[in-house]
PDB file of N, CA and C in Angstrom:
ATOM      1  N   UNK A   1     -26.622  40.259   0.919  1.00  0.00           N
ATOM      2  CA  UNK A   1     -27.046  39.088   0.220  1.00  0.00           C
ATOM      3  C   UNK A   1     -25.893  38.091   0.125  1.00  0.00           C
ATOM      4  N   UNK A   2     -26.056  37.047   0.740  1.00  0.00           N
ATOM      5  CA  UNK A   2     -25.384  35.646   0.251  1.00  0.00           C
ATOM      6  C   UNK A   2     -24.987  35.267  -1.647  1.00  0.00           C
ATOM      7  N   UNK A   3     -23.572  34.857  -1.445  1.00  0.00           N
ATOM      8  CA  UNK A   3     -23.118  34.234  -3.041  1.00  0.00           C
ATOM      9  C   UNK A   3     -23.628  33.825  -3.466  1.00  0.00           C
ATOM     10  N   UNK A   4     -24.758  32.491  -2.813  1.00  0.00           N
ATOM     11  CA  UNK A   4     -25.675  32.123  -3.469  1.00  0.00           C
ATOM     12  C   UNK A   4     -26.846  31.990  -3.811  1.00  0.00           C
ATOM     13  N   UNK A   5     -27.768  33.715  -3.334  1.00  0.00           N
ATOM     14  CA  UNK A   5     -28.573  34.051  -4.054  1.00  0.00           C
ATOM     15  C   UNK A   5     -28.537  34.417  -5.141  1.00  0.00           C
ATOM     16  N   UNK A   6     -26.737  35.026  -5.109  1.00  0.00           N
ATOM     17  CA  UNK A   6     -26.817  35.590  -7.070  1.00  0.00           C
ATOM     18  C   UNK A   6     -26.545  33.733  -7.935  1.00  0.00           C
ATOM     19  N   UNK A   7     -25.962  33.639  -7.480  1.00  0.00           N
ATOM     20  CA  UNK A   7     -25.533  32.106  -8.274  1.00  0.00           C
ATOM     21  C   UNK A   7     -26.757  31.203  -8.782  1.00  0.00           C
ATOM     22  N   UNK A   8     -27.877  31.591  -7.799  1.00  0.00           N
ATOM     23  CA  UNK A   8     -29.394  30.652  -8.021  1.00  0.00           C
ATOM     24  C   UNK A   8     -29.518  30.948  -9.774  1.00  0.00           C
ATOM     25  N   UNK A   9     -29.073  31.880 -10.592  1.00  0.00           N
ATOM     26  CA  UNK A   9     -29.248  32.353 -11.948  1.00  0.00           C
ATOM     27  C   UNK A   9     -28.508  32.489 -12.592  1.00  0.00           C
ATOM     28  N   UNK A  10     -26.756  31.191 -11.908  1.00  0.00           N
ATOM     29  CA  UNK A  10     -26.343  31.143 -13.046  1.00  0.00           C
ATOM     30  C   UNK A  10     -26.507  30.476 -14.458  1.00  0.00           C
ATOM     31  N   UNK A  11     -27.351  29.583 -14.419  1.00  0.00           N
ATOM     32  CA  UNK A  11     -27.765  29.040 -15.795  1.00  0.00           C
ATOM     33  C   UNK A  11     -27.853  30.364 -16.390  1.00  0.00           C
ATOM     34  N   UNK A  12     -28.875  31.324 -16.234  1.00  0.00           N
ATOM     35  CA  UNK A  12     -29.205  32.499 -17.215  1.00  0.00           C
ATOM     36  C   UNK A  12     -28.145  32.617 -17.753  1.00  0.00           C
ATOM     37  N   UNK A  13     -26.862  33.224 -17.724  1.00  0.00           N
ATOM     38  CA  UNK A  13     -25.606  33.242 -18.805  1.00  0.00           C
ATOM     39  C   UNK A  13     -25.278  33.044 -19.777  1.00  0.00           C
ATOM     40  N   UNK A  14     -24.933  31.459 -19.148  1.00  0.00           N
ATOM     41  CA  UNK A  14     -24.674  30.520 -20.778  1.00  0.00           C
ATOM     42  C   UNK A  14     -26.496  31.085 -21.464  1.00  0.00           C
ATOM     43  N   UNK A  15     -27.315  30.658 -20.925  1.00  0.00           N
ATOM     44  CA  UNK A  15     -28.520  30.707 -21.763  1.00  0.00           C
ATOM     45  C   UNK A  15     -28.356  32.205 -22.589  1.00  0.00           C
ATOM     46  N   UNK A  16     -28.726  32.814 -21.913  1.00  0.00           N
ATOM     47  CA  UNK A  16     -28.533  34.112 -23.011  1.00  0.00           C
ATOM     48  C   UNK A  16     -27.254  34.720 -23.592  1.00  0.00           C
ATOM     49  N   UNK A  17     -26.167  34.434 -23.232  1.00  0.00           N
ATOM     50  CA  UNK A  17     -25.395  34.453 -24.188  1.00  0.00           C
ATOM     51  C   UNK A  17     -24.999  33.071 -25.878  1.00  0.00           C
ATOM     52  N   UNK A  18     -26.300  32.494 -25.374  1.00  0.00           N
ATOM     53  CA  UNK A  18     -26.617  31.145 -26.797  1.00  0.00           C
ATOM     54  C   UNK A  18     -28.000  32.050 -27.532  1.00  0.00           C
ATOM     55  N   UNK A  19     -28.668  32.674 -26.589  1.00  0.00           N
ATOM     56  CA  UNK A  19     -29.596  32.965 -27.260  1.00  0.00           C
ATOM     57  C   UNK A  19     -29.901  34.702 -27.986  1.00  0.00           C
ATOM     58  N   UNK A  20     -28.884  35.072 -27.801  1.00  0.00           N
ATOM     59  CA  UNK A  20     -28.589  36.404 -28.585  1.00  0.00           C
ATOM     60  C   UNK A  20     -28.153  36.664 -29.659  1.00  0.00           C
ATOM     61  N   UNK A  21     -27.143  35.517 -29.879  1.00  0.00           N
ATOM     62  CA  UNK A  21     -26.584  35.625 -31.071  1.00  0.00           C
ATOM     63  C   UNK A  21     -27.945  35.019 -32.199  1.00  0.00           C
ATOM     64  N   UNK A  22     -28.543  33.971 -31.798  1.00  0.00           N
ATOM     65  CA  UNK A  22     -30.350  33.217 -32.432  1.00  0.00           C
ATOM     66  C   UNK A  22     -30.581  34.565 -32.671  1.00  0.00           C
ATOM     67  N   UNK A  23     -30.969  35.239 -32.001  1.00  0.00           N
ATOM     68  CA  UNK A  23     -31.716  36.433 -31.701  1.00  0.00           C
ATOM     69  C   UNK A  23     -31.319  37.223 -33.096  1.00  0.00           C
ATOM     70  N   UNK A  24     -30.108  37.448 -33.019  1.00  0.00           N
ATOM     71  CA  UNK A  24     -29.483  38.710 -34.521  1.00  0.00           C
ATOM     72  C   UNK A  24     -29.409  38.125 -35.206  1.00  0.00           C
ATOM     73  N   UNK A  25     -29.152  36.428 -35.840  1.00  0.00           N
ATOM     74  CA  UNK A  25     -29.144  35.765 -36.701  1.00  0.00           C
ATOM     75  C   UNK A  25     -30.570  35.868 -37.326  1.00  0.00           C
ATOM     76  N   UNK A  26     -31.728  35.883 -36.360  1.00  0.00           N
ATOM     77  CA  UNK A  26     -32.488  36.051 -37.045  1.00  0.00           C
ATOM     78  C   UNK A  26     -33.078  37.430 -37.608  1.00  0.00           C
ATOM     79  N   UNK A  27     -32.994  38.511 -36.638  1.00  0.00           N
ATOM     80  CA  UNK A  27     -32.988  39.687 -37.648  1.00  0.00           C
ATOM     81  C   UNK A  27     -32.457  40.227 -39.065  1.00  0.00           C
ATOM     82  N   UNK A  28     -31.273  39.489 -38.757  1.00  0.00           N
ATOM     83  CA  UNK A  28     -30.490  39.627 -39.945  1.00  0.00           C
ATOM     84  C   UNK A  28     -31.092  38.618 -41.132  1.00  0.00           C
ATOM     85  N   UNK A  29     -32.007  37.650 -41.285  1.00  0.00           N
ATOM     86  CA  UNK A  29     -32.713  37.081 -41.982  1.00  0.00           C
ATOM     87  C   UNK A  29     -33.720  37.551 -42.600  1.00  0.00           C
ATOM     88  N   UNK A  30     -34.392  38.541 -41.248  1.00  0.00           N
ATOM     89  CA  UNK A  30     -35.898  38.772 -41.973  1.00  0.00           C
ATOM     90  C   UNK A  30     -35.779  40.137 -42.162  1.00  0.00           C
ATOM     91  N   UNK A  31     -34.764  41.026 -41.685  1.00  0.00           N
ATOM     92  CA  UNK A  31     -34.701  42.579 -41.606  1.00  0.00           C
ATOM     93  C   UNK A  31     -34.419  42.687 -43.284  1.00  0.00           C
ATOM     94  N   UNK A  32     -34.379  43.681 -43.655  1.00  0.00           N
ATOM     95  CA  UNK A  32     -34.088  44.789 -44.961  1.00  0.00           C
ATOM     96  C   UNK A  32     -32.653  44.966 -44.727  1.00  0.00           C
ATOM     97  N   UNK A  33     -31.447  45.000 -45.697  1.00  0.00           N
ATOM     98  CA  UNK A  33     -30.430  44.536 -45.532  1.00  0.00           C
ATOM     99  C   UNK A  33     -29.911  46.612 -44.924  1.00  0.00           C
ATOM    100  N   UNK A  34     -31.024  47.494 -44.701  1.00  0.00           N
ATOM    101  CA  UNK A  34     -30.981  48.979 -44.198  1.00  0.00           C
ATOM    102  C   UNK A  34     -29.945  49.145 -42.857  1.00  0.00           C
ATOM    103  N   UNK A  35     -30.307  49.755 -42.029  1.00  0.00           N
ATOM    104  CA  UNK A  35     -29.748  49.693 -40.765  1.00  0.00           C
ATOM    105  C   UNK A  35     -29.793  48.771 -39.910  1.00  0.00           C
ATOM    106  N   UNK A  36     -31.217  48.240 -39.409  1.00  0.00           N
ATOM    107  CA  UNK A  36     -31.398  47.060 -38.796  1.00  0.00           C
ATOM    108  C   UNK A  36     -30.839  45.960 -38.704  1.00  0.00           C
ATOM    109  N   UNK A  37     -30.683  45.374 -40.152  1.00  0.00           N
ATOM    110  CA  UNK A  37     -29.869  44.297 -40.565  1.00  0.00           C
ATOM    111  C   UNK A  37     -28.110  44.852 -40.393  1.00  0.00           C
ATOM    112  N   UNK A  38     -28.009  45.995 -40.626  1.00  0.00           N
ATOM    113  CA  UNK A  38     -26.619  46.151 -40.378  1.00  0.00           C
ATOM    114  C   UNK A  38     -26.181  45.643 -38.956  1.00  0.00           C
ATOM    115  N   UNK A  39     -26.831  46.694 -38.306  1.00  0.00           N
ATOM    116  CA  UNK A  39     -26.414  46.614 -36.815  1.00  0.00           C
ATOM    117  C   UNK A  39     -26.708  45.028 -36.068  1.00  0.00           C
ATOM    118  N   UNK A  40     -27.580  44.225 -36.596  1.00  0.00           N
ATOM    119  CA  UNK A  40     -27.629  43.625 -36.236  1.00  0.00           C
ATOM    120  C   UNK A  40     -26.510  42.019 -36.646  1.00  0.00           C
ATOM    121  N   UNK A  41     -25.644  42.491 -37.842  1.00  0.00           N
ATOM    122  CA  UNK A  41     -24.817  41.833 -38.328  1.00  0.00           C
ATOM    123  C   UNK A  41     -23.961  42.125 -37.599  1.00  0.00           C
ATOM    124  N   UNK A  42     -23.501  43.362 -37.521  1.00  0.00           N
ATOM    125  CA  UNK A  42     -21.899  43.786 -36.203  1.00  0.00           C
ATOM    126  C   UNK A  42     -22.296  43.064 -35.101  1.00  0.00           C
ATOM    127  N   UNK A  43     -23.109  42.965 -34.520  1.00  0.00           N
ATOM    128  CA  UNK A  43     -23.809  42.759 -33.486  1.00  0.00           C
ATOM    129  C   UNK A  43     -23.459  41.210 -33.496  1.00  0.00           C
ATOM    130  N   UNK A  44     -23.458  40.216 -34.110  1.00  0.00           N
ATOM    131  CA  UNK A  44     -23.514  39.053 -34.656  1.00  0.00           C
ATOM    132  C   UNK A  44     -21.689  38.559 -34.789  1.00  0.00           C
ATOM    133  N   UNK A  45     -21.440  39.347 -35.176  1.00  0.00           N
ATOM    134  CA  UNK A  45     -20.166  39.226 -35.288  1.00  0.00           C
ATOM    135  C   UNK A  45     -19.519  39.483 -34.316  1.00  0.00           C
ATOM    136  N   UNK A  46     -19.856  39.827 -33.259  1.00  0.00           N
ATOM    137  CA  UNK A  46     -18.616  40.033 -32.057  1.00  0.00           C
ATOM    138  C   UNK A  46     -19.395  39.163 -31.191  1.00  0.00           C
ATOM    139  N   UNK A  47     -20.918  38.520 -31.031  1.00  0.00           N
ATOM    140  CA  UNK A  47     -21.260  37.862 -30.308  1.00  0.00           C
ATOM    141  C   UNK A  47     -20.913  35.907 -30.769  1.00  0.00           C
ATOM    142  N   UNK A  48     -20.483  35.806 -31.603  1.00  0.00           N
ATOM    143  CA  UNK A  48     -20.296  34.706 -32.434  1.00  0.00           C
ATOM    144  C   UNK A  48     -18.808  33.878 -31.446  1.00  0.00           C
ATOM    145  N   UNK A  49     -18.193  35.039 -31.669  1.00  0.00           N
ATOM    146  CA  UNK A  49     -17.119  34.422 -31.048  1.00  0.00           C
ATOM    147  C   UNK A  49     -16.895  35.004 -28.999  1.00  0.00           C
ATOM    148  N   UNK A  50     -17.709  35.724 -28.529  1.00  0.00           N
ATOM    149  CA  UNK A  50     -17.678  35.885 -26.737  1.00  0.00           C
ATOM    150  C   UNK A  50     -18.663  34.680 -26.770  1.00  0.00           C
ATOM    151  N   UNK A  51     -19.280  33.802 -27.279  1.00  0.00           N
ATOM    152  CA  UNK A  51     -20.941  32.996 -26.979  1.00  0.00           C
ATOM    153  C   UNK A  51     -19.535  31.595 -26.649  1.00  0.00           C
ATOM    154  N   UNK A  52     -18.468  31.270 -26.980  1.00  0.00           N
ATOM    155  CA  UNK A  52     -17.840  30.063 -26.493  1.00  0.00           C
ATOM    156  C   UNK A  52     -16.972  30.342 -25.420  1.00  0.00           C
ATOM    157  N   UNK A  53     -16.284  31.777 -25.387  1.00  0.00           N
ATOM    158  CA  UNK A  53     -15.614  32.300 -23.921  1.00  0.00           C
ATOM    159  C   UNK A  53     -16.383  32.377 -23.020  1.00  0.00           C
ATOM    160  N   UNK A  54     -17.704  32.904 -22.999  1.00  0.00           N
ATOM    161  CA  UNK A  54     -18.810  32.999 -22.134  1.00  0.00           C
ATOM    162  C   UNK A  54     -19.133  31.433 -21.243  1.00  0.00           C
ATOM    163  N   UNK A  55     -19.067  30.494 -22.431  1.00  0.00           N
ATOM    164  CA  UNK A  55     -19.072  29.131 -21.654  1.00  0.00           C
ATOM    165  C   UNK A  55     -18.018  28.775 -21.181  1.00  0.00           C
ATOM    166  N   UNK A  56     -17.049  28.731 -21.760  1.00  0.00           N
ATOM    167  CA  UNK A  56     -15.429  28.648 -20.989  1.00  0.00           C
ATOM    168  C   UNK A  56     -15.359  29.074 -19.344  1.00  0.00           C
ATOM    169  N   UNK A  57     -15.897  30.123 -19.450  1.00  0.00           N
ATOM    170  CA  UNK A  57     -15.988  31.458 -18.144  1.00  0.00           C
ATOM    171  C   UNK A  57     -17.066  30.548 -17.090  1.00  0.00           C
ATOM    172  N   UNK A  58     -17.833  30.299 -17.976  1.00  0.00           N
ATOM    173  CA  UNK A  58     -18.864  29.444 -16.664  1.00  0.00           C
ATOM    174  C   UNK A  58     -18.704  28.098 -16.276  1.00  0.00           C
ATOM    175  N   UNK A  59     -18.263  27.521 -17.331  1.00  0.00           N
ATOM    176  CA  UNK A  59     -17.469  26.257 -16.483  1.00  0.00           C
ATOM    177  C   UNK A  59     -16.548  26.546 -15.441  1.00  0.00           C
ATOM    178  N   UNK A  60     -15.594  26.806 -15.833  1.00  0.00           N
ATOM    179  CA  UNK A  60     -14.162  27.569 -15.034  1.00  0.00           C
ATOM    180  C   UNK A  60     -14.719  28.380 -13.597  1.00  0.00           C
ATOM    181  N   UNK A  61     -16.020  28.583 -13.781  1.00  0.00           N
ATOM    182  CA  UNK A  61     -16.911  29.169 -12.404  1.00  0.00           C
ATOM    183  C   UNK A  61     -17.048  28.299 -11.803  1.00  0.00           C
ATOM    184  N   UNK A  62     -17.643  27.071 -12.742  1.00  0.00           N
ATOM    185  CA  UNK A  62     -18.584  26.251 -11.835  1.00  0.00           C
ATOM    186  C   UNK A  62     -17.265  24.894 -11.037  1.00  0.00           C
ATOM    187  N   UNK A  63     -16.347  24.974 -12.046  1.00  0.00           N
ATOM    188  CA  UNK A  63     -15.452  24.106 -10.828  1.00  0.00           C
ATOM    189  C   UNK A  63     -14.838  24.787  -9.928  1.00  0.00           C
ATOM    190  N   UNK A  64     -14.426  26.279  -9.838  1.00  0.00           N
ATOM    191  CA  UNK A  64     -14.653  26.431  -9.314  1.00  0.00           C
ATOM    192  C   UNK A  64     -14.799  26.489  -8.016  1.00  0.00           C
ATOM    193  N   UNK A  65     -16.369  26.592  -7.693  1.00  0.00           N
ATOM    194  CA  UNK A  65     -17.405  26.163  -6.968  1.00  0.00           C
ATOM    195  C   UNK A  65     -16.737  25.073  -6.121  1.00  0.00           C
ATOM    196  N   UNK A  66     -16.632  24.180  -7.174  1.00  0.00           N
ATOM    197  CA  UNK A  66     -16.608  22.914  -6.622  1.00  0.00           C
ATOM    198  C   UNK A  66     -15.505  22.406  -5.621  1.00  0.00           C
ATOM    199  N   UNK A  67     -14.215  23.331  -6.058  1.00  0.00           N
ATOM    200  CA  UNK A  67     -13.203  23.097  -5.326  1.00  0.00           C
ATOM    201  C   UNK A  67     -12.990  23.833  -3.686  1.00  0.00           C
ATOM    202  N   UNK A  68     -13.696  25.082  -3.764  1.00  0.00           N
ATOM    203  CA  UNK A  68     -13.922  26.061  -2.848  1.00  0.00           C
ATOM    204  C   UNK A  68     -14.930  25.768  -2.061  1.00  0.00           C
ATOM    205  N   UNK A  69     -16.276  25.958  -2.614  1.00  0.00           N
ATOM    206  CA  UNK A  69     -17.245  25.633  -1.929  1.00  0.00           C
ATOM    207  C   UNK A  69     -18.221  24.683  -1.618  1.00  0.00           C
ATOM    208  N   UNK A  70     -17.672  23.198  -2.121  1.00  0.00           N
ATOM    209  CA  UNK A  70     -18.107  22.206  -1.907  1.00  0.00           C
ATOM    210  C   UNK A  70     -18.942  21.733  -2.599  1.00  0.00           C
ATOM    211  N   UNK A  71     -19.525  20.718  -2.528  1.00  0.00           N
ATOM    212  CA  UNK A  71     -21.150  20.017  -3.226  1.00  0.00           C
ATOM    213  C   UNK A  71     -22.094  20.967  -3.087  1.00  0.00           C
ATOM    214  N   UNK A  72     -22.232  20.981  -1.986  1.00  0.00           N
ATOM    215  CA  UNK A  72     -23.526  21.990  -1.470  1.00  0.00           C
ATOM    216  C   UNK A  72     -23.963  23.091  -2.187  1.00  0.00           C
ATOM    217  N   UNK A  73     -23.617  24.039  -2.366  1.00  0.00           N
ATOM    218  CA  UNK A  73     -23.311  25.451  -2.716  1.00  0.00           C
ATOM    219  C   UNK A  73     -23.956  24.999  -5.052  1.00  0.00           C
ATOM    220  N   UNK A  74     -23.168  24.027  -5.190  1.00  0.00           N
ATOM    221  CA  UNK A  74     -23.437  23.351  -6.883  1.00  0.00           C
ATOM    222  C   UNK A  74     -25.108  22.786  -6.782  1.00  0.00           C
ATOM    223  N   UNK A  75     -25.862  22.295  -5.697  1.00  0.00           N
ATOM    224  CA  UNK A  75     -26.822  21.543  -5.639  1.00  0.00           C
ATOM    225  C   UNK A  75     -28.131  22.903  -5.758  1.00  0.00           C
ATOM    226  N   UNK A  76     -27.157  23.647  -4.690  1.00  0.00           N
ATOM    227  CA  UNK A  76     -28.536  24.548  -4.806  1.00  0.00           C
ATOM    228  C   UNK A  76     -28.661  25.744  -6.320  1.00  0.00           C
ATOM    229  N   UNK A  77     -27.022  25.294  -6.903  1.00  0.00           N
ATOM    230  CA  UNK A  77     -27.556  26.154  -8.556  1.00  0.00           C
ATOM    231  C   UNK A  77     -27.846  25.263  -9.699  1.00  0.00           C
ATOM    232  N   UNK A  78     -27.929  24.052  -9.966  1.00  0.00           N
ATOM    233  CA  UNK A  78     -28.782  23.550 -10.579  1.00  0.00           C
ATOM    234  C   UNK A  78     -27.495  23.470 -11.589  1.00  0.00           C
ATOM    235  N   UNK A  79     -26.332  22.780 -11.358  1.00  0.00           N
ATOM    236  CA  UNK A  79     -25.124  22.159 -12.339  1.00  0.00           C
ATOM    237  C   UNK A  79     -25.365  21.754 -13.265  1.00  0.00           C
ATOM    238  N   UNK A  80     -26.594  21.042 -13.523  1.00  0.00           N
ATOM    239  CA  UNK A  80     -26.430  20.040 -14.873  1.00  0.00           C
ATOM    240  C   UNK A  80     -27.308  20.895 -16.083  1.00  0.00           C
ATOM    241  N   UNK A  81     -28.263  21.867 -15.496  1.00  0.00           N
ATOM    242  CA  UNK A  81     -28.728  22.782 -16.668  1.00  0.00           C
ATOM    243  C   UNK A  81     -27.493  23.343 -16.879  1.00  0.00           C
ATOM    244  N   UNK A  82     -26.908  23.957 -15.928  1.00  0.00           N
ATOM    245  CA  UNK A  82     -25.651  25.175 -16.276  1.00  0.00           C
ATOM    246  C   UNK A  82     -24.844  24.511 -16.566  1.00  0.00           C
ATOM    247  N   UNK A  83     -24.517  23.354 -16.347  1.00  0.00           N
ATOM    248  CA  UNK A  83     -23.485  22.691 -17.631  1.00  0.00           C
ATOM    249  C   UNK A  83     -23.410  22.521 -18.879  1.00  0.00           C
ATOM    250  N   UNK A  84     -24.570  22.200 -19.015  1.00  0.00           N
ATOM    251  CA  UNK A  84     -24.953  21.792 -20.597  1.00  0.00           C
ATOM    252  C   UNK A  84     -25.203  22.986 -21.369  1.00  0.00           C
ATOM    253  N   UNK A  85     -26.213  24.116 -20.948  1.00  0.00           N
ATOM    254  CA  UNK A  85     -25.529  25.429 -20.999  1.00  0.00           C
ATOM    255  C   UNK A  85     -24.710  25.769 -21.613  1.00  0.00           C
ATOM    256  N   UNK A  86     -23.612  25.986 -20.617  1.00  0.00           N
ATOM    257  CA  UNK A  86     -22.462  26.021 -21.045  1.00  0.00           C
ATOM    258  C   UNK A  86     -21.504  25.624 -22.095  1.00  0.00           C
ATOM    259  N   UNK A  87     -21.535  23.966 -22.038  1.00  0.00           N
ATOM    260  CA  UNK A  87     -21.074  23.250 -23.217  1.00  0.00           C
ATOM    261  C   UNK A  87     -21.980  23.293 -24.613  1.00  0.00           C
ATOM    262  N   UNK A  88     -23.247  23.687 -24.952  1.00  0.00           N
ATOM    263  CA  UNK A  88     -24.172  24.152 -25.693  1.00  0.00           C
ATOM    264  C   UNK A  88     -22.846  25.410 -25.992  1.00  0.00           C
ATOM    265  N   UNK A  89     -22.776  26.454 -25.187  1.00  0.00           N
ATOM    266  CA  UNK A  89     -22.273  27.809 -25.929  1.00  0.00           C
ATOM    267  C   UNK A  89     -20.624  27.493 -26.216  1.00  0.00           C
ATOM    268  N   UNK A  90     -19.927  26.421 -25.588  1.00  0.00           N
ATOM    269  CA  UNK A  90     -18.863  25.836 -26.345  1.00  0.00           C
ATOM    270  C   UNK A  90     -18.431  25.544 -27.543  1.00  0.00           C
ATOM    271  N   UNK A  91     -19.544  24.896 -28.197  1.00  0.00           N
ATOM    272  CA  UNK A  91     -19.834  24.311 -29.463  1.00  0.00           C
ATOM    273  C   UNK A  91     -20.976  25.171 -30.147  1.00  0.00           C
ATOM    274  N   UNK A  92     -21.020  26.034 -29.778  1.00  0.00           N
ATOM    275  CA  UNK A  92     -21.975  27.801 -30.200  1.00  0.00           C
ATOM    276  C   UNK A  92     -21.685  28.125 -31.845  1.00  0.00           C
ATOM    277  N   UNK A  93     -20.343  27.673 -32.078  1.00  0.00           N
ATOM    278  CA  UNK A  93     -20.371  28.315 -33.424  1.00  0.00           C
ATOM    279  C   UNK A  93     -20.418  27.591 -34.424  1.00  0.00           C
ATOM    280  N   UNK A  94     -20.260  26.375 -34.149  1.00  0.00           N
ATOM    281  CA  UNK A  94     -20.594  25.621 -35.405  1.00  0.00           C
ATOM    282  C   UNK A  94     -22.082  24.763 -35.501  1.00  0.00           C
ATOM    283  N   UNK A  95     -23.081  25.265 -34.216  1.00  0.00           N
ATOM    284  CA  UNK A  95     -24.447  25.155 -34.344  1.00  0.00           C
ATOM    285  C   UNK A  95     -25.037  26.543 -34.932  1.00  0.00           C
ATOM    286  N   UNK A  96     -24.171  27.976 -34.773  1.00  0.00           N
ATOM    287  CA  UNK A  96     -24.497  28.870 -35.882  1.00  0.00           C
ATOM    288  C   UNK A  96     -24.446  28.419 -36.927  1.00  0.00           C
ATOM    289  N   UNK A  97     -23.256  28.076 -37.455  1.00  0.00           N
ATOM    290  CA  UNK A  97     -23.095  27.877 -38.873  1.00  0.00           C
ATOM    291  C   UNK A  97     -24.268  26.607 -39.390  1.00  0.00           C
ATOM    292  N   UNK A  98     -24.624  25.356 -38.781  1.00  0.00           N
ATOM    293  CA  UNK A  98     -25.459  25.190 -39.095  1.00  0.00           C
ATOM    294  C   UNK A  98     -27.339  25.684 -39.379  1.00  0.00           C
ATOM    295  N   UNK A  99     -27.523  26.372 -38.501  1.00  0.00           N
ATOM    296  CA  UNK A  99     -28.377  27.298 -37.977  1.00  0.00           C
ATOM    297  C   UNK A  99     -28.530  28.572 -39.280  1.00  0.00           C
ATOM    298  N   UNK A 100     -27.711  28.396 -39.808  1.00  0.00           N
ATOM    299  CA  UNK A 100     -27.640  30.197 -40.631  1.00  0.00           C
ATOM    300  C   UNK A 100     -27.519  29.137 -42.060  1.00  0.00           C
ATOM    301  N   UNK A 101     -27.043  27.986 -42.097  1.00  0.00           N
ATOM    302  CA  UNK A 101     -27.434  27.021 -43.613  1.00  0.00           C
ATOM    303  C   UNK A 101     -29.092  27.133 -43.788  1.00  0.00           C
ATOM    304  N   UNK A 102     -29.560  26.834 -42.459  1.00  0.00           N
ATOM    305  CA  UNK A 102     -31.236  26.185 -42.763  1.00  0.00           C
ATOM    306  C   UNK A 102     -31.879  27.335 -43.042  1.00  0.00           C
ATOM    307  N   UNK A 103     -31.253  28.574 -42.513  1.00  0.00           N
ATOM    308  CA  UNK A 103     -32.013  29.843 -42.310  1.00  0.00           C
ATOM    309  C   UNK A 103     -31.891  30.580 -43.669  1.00  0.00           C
ATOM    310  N   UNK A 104     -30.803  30.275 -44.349  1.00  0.00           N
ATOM    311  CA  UNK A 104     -30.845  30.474 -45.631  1.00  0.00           C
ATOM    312  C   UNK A 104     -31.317  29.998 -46.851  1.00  0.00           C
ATOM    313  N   UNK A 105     -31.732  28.070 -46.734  1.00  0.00           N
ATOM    314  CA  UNK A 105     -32.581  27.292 -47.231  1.00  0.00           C
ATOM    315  C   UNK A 105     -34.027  27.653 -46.975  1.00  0.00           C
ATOM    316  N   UNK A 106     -34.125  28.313 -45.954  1.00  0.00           N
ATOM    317  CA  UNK A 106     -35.864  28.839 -45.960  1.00  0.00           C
ATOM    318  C   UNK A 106     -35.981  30.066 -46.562  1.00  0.00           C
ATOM    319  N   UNK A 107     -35.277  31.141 -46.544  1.00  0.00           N
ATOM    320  CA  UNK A 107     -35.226  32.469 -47.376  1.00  0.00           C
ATOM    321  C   UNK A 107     -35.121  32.399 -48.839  1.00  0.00           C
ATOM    322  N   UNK A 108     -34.709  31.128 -49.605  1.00  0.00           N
ATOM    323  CA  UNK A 108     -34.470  31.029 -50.982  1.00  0.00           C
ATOM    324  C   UNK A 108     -36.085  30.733 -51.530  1.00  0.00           C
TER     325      UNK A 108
END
């Protein structure tokens, strides 16, 4: 298989590493503060802070790209989702922290 059949999915990355940490933030909202909510707090806590290296990592891919393998190779993975992506999980933790205000204004 060609580099850039795996690359066709690099958006997925940044995306799910933005959307996992959503993911335990919200268990940890609606769970029973029992096991569930535990694990899903550790869980939360080490993903809080890999969710802006994770984007770091995929930028730093995607130029990359750019320097090595030209325009071409960026056109066929779809740069501007996986950028924003990316810069989305850059700025990851202080859209948690907003994110976990509102989530706590609805639980009161």
């Amino acid at each position: 298989m060609h580099l850039k059949n795996h690359l066709h999915f690099l958006w997925l990355v940044p995306a799910l590493a933005f959307l996992l940490p959503v993911l335990m933030m919200l268990i940890m909202a609606v769970a029973p503060p029992g096991a569930l909510g535990a694990i899903a707090t550790e869980i939360y806590k080490k993903l809080f802070w890999m969710t802006p290296v994770i984007g770091i990592i995929v930028l730093c891919v995607l130029l990359v790209l750019l320097l090595i393998r030209g325009g071409t190779l960026l056109k066929q993975i779809n740069p501007g989702r996986t950028i924003a992506l990316a810069l989305l999980d850059v700025i990851a933790p202080a859209v948690f922290l907003v994110l976990q205000v509102i989530l706590s204004g609805f639980l009161r």
